[in-house]
Protein backbone atom coordinates (compact mmCIF):
# COMPACT_ATOMS: atom_id res chain seq x y z
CA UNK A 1 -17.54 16.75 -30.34
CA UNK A 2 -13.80 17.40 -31.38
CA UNK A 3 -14.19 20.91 -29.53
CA UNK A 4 -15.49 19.25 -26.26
CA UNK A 5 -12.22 16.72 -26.78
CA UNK A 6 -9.82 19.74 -26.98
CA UNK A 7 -11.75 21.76 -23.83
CA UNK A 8 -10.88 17.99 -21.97
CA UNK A 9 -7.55 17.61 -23.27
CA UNK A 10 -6.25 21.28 -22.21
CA UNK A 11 -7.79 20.83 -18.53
CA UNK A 12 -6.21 17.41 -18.50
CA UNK A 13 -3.10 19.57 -19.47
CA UNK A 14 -3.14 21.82 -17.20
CA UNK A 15 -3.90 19.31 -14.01
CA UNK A 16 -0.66 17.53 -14.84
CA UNK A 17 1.50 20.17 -15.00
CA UNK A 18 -0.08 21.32 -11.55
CA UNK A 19 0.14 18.03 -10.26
CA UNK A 20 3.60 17.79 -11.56
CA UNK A 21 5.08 21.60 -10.22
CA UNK A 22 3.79 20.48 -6.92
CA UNK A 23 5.67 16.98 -6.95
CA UNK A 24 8.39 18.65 -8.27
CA UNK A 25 8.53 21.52 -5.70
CA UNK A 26 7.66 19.04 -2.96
CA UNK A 27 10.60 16.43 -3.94
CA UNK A 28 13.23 18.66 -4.38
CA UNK A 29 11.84 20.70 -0.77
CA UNK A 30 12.12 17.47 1.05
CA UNK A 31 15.71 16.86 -0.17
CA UNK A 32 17.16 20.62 -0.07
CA UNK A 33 14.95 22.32 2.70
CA UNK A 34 13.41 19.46 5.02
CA UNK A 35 12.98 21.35 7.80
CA UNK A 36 11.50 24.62 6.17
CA UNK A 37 9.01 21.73 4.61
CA UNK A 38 8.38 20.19 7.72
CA UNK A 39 7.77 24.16 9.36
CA UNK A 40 4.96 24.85 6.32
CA UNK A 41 2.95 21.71 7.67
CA UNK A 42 3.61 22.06 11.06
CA UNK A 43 5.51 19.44 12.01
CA UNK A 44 7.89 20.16 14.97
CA UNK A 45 11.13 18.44 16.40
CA UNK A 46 11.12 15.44 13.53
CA UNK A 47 14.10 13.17 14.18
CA UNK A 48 17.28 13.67 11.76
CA UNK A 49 16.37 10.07 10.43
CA UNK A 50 12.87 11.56 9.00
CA UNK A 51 15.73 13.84 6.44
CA UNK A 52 17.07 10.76 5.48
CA UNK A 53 13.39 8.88 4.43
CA UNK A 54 11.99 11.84 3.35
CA UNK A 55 14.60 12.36 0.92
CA UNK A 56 13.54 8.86 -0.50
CA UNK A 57 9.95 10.07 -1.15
CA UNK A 58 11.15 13.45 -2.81
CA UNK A 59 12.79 10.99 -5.04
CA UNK A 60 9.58 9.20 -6.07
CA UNK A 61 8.09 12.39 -5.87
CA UNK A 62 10.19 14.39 -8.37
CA UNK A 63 10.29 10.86 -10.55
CA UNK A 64 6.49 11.33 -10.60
CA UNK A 65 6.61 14.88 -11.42
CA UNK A 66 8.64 14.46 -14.24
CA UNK A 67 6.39 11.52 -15.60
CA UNK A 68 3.33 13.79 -15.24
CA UNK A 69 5.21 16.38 -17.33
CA UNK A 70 5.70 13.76 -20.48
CA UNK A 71 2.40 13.28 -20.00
CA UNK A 72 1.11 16.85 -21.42
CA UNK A 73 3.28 15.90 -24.65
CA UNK A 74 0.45 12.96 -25.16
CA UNK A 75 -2.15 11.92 -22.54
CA UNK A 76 -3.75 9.26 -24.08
CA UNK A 77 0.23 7.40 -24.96
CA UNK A 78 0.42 8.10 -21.64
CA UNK A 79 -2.50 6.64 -20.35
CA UNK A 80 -0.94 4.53 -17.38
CA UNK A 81 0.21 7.92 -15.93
CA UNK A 82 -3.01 9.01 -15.39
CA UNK A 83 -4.44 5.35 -13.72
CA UNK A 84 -1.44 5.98 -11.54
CA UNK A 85 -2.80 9.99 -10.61
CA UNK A 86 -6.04 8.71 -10.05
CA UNK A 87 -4.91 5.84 -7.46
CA UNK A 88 -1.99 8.04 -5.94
CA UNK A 89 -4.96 10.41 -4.85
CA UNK A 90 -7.45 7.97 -3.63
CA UNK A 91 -4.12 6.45 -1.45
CA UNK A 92 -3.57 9.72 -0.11
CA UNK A 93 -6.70 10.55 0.74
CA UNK A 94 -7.55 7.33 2.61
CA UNK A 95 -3.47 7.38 4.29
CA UNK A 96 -4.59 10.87 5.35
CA UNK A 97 -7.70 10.26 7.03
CA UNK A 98 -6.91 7.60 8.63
CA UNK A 99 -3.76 9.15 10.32
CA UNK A 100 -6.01 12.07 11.27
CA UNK A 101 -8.66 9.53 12.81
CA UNK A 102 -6.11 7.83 14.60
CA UNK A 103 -4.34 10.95 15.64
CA UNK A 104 -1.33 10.37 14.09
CA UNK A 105 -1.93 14.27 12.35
CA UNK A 106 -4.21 16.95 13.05
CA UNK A 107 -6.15 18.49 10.35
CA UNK A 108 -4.28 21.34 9.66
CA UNK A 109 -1.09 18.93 9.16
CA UNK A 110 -3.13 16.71 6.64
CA UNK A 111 -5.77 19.69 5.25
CA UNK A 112 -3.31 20.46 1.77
CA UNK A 113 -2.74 17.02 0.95
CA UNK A 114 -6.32 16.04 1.15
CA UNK A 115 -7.14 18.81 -0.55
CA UNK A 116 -4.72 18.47 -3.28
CA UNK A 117 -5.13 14.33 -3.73
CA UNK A 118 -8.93 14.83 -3.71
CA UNK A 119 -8.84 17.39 -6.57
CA UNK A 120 -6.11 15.36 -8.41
CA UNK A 121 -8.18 12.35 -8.21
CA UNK A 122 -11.48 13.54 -9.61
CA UNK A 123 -9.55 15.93 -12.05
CA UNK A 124 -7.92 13.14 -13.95
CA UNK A 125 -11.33 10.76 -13.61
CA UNK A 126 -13.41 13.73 -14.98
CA UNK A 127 -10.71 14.35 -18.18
CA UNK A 128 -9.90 10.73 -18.48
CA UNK A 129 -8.69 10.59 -22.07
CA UNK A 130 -10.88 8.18 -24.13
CA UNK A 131 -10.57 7.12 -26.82
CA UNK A 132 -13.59 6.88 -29.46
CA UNK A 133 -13.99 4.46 -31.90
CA UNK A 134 -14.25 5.84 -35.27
């Protein structure tokens, strides 16, 4: 069983430090290069104010990022981390589908981010650390 543990704890690994070099790239994109950001998802003519907000989230998101890498050091410390992964997805994905119902995005603006949550989400539910009793 300690094998299977170790095969769980290295994916777990390496989905946080994905999940982390994403936030990471995304947070400091949306406070350096908004506009080149804005271009990749194809959003067009944002108001200057959108700079200014988004710069708040690539706060949080860079924050995250570097929570999610402290994480790899000890996943199961870190526990918390992970609840927070596995709601952050499920809150994108919803957020996203709903502003693509509503028309607030098309698909192609929302595709990555639904994509990404959704695999984020069930990543960290399927290598969930537990802990067994001994």
């Amino acid at each position: 069983m300690l094998h299977d543990d170790q095969e769980r704890f290295v994916a777990l690994r390496v989905l946080l430090t994905a999940d982390a070099a994403v936030l990471l790239a995304l947070g400091l994109a949306l406070i350096f290069v908004p506009d080149t950001l804005a271009a990749v998802f194809q959003f067009k003519g944002l108001p200057d104010v959108v700079d200014y907000i988004g710069g708040f989230l690539g706060c949080a998101f860079i924050s995250l990022g570097i929570g999610y890498v402290a994480t790899t050091a000890d996943p199961i410390r870190h526990v918390i981390r992970i609840w927070i992964g596995i709601a952050r997805g499920v809150f994108e994905v919803i957020l996203s589908v709903v502003c693509v119902l509503r028309g607030v995005v098309s698909w192609p603006q929302a595709s990555f981010g639904v994509a990404f949550a959704s695999v984020i989400a069930l990543g960290y539910t399927i290598f969930y650390p537990r802990v067994r009793e001994q």
